[in-house]
PDB file of N, CA and C in Angstrom:
ATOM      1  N   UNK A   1     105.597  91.833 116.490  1.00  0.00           N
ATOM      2  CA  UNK A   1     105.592  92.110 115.065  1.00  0.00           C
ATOM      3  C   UNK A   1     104.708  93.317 114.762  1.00  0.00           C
ATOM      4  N   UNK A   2     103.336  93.260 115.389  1.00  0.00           N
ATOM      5  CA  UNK A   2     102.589  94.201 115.101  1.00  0.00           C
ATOM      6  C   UNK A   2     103.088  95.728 116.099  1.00  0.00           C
ATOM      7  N   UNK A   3     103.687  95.232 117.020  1.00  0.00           N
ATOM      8  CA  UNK A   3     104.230  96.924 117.489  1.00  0.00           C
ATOM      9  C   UNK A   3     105.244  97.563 117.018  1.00  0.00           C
ATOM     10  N   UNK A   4     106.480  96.473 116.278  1.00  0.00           N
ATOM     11  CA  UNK A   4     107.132  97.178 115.159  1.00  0.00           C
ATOM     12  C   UNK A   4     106.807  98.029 114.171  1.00  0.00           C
ATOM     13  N   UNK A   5     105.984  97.393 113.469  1.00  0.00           N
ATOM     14  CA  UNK A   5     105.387  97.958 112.018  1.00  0.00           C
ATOM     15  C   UNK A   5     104.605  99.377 112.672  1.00  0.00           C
ATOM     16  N   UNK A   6     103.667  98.837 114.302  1.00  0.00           N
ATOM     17  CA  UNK A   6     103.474 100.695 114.639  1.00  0.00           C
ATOM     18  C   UNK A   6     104.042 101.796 114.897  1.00  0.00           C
ATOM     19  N   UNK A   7     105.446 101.665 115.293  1.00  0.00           N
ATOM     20  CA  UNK A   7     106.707 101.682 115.474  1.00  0.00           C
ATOM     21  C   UNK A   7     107.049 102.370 114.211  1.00  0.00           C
ATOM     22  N   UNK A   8     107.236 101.781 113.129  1.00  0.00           N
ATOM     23  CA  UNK A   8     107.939 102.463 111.953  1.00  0.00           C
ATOM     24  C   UNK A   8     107.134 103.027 111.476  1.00  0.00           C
ATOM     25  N   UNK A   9     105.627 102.751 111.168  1.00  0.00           N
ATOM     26  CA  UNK A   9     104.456 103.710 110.687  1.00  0.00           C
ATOM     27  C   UNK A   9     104.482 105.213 111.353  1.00  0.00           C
ATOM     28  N   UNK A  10     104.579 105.021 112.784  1.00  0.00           N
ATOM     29  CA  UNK A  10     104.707 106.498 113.654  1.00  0.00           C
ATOM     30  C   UNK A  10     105.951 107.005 112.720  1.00  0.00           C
ATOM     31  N   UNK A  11     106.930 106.576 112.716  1.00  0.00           N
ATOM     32  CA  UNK A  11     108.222 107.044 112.563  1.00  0.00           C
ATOM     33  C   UNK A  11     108.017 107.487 110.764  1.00  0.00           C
ATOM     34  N   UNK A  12     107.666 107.380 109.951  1.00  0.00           N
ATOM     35  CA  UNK A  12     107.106 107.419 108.568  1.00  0.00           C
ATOM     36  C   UNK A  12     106.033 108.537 108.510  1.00  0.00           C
ATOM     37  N   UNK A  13     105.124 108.570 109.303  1.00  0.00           N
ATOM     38  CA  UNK A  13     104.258 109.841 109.362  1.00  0.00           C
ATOM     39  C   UNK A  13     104.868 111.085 109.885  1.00  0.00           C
ATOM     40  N   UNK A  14     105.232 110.666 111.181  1.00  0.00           N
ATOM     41  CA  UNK A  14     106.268 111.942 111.345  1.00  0.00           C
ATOM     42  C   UNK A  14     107.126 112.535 111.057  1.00  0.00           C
ATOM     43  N   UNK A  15     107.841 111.959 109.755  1.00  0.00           N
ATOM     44  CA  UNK A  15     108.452 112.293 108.702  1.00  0.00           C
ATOM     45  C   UNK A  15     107.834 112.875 107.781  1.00  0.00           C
ATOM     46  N   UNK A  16     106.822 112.564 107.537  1.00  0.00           N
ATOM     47  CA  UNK A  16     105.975 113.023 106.422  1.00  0.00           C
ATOM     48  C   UNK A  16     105.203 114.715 106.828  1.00  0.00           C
ATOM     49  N   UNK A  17     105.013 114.129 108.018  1.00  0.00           N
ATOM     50  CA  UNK A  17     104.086 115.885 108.395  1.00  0.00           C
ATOM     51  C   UNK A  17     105.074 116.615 109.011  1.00  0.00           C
ATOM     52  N   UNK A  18     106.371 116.197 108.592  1.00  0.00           N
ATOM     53  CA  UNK A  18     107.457 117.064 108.958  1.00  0.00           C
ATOM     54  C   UNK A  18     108.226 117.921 107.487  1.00  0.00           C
ATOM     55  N   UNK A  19     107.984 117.462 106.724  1.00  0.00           N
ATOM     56  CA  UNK A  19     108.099 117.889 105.286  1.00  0.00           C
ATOM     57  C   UNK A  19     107.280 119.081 104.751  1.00  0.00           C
ATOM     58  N   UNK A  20     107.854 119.871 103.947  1.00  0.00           N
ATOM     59  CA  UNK A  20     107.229 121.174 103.178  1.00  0.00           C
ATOM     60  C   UNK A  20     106.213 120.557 102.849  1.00  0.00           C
ATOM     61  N   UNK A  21     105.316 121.498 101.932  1.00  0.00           N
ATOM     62  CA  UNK A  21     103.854 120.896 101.848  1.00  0.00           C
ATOM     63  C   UNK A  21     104.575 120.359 100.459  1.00  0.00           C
ATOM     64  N   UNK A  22     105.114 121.556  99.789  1.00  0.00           N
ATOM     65  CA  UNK A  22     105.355 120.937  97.819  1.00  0.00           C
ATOM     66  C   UNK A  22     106.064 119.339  97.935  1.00  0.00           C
ATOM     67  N   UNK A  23     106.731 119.081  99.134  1.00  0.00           N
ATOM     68  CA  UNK A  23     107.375 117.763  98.975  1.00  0.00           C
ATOM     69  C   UNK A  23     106.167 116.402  99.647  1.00  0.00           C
ATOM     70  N   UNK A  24     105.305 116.908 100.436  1.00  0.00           N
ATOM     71  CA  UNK A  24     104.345 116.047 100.972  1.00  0.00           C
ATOM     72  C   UNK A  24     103.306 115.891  99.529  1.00  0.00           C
ATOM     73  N   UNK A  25     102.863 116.824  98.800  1.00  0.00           N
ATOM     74  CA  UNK A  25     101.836 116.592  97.225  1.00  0.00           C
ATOM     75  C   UNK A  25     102.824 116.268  96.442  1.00  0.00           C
ATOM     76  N   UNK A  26     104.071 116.017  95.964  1.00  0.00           N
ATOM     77  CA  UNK A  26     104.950 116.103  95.035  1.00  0.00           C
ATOM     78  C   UNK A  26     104.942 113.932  95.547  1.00  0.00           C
ATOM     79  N   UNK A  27     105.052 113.234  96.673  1.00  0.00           N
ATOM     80  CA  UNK A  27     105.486 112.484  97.617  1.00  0.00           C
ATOM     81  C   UNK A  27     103.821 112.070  97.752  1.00  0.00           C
ATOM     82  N   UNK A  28     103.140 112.440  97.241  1.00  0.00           N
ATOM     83  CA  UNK A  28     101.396 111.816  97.743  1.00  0.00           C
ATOM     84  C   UNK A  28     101.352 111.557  96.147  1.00  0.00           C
ATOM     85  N   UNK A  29     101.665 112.525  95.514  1.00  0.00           N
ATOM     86  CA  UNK A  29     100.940 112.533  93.997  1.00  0.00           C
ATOM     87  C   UNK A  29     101.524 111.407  92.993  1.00  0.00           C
ATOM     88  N   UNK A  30     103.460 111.050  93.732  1.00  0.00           N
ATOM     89  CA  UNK A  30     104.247 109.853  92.578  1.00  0.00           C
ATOM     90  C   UNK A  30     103.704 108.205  93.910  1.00  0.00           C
ATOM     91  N   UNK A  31     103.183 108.218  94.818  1.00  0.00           N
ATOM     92  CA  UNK A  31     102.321 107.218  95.277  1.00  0.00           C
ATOM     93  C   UNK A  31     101.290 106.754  94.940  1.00  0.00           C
ATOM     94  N   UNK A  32      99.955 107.875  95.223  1.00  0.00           N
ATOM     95  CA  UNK A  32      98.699 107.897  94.851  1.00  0.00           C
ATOM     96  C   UNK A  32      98.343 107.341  93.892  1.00  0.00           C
ATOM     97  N   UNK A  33      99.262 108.679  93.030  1.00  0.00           N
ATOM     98  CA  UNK A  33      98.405 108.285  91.345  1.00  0.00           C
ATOM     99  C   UNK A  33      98.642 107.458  90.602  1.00  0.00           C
ATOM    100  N   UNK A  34      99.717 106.346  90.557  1.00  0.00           N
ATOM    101  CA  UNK A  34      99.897 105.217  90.010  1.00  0.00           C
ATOM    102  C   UNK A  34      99.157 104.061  90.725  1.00  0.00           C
ATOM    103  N   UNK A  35      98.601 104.412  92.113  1.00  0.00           N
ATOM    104  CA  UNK A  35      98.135 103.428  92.849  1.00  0.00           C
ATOM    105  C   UNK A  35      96.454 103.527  92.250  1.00  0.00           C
ATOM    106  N   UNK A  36      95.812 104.725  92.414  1.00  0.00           N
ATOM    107  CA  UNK A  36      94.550 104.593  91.630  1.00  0.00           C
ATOM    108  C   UNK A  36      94.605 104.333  90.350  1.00  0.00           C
ATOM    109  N   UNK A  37      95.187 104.383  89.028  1.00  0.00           N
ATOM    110  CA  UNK A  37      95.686 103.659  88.425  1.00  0.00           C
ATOM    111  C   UNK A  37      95.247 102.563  88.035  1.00  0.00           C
ATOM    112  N   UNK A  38      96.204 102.210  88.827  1.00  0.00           N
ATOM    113  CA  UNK A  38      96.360 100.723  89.155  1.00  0.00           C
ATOM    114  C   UNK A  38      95.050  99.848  89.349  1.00  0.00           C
ATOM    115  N   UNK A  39      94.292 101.112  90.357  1.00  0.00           N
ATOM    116  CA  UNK A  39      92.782 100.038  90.867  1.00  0.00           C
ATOM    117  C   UNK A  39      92.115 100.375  90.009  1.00  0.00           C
ATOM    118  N   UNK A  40      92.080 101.632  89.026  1.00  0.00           N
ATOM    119  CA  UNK A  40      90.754 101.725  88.362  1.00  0.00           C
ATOM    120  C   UNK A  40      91.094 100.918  86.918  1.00  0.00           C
ATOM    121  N   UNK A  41      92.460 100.593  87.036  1.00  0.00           N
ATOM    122  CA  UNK A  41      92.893  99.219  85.471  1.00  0.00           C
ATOM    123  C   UNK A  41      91.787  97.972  85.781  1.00  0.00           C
ATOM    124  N   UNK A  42      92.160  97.755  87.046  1.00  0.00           N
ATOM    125  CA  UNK A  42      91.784  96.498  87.945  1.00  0.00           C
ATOM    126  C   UNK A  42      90.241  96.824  87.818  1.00  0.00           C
ATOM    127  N   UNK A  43      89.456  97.209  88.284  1.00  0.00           N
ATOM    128  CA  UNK A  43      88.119  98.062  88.408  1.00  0.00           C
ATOM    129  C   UNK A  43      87.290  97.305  86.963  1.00  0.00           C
ATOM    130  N   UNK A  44      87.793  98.095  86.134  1.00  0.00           N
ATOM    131  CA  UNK A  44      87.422  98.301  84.322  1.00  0.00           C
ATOM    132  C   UNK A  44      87.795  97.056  83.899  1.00  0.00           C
ATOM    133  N   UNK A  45      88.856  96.276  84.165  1.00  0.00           N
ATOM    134  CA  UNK A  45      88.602  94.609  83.803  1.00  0.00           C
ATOM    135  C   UNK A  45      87.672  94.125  84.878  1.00  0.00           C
ATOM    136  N   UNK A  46      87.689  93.848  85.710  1.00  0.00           N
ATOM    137  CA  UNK A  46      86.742  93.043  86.326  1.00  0.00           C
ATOM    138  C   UNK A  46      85.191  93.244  85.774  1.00  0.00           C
ATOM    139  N   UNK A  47      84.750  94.699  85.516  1.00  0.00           N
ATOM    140  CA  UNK A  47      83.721  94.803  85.113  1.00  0.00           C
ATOM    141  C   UNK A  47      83.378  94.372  83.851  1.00  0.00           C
ATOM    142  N   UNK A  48      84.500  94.662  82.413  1.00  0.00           N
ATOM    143  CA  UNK A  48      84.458  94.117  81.249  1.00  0.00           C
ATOM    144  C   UNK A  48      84.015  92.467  81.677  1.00  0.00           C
ATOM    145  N   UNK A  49      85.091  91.840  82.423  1.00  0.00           N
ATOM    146  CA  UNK A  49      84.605  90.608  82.195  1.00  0.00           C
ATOM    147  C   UNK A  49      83.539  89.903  82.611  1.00  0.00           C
ATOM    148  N   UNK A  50      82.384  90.505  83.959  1.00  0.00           N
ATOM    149  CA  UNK A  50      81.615  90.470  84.001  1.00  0.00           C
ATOM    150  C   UNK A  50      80.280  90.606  83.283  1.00  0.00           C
ATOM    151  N   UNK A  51      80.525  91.862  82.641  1.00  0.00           N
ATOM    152  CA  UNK A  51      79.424  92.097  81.797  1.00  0.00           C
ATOM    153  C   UNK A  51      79.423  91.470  80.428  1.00  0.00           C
ATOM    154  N   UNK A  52      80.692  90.723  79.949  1.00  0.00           N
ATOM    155  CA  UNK A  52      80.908  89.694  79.039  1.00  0.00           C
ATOM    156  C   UNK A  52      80.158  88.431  79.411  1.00  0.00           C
ATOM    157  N   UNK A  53      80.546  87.984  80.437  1.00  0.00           N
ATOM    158  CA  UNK A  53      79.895  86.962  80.927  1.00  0.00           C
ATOM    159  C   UNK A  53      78.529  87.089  81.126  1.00  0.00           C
ATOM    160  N   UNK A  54      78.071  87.975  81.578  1.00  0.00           N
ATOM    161  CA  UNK A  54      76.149  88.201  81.886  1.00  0.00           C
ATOM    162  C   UNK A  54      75.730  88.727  80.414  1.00  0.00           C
ATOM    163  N   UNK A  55      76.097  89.499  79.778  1.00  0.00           N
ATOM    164  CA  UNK A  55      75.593  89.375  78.519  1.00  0.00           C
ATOM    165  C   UNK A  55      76.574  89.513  77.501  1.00  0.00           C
ATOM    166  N   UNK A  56      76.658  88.099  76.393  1.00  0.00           N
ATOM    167  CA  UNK A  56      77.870  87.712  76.031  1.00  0.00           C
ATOM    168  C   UNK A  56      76.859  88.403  74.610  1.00  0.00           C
ATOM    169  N   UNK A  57      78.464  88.929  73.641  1.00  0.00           N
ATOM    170  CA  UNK A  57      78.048  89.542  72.504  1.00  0.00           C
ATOM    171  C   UNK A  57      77.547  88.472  71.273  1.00  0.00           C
ATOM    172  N   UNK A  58      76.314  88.795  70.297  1.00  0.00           N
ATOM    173  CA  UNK A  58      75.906  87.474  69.491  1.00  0.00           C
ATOM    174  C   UNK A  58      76.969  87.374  68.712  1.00  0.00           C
ATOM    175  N   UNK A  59      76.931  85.638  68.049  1.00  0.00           N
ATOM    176  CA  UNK A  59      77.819  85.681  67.170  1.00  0.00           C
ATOM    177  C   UNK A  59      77.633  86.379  65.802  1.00  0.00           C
ATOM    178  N   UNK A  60      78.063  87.103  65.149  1.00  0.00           N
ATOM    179  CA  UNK A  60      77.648  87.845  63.494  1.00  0.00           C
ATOM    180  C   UNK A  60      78.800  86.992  62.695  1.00  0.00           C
ATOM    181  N   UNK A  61      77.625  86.551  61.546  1.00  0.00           N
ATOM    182  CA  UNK A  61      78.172  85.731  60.402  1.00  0.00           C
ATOM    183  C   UNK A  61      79.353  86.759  59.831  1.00  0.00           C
ATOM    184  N   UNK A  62      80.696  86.951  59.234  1.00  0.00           N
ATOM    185  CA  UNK A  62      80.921  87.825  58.492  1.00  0.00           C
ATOM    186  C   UNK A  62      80.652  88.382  57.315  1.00  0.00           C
ATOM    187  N   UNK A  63      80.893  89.414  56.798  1.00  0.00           N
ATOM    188  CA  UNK A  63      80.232  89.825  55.855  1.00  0.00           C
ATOM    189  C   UNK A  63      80.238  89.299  54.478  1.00  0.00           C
ATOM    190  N   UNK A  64      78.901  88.960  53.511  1.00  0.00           N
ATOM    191  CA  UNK A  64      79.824  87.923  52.682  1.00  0.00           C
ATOM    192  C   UNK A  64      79.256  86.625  52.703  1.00  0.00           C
ATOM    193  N   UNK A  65      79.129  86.284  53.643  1.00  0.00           N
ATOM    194  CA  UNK A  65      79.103  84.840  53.754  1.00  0.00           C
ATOM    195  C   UNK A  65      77.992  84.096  53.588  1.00  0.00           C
ATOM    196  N   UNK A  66      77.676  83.179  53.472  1.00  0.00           N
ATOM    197  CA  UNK A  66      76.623  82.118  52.810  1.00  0.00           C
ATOM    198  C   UNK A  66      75.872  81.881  53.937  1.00  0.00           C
ATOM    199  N   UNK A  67      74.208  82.437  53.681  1.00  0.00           N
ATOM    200  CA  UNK A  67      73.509  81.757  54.959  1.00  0.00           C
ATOM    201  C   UNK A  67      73.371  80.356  55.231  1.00  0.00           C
ATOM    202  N   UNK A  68      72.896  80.085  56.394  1.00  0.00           N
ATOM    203  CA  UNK A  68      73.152  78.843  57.018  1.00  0.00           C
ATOM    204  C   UNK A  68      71.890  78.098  55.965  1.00  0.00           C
ATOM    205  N   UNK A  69      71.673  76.960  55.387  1.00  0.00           N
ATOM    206  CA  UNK A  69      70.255  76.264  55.367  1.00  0.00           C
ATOM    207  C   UNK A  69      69.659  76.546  56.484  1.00  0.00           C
ATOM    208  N   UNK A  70      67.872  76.654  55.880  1.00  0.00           N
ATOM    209  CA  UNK A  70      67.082  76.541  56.859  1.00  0.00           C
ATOM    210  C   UNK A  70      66.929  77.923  57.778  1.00  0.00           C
ATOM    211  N   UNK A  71      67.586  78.948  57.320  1.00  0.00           N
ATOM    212  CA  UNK A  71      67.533  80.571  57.799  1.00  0.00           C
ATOM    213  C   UNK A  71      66.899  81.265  57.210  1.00  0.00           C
ATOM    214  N   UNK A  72      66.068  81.752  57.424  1.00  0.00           N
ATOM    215  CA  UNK A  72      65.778  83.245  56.697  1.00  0.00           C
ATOM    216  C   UNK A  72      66.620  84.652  56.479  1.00  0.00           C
ATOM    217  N   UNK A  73      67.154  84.745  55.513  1.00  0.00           N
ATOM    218  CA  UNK A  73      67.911  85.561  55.634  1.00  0.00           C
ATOM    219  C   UNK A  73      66.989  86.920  55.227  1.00  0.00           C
ATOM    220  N   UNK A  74      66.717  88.372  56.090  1.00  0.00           N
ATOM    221  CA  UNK A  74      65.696  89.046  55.865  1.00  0.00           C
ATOM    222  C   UNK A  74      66.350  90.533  54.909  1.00  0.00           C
ATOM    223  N   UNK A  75      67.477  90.128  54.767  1.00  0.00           N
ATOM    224  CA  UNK A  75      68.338  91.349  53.771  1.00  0.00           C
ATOM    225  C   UNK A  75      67.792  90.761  52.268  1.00  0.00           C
ATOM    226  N   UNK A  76      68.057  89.515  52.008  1.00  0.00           N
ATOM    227  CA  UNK A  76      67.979  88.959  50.106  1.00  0.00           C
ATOM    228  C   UNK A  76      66.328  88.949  50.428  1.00  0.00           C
ATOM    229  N   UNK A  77      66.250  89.274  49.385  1.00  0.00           N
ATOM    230  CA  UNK A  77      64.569  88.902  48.770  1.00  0.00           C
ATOM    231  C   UNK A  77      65.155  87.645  47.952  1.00  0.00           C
ATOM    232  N   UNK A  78      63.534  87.252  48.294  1.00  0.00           N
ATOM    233  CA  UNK A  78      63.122  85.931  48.039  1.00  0.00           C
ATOM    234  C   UNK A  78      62.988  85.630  46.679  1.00  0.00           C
TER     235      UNK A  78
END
């Protein structure tokens, strides 16, 4: 199994470095760049949800709304 796949990998590269250069960057660039992409989508959530989790945002009353009893609210004077 594994000498197949080395097998067609040889056979895939040597295709590849057998190609003009504009078709080898034209052929790297519709691979590549949807593939980084892809990881830096992946990347930027994992981190959002991390840093959600280690420091989660406070809750804010909306605007408007009636303080809780027993709060100081430091905007109204007393």
């Amino acid at each position: 199994m594994v000498d197949a796949f080395e097998q067609w990998w040889d056979g895939v590269e040597l295709w590849l470095a057998q190609l003009a250069f504009p078709f080898q960057f034209a052929l790297l660039m519709a691979v590549l760049l949807p593939l980084c992409l892809g990881v830096a989508r992946l990347i930027d959530r994992v981190v959002d949800n991390a840093s959600t989790r280690f420091n989660p945002v406070p809750k804010v009353p909306p605007p408007g709304a009636e303080p809780q009893p027993g709060k100081v609210d430091p905007a109204r004077p007393s």
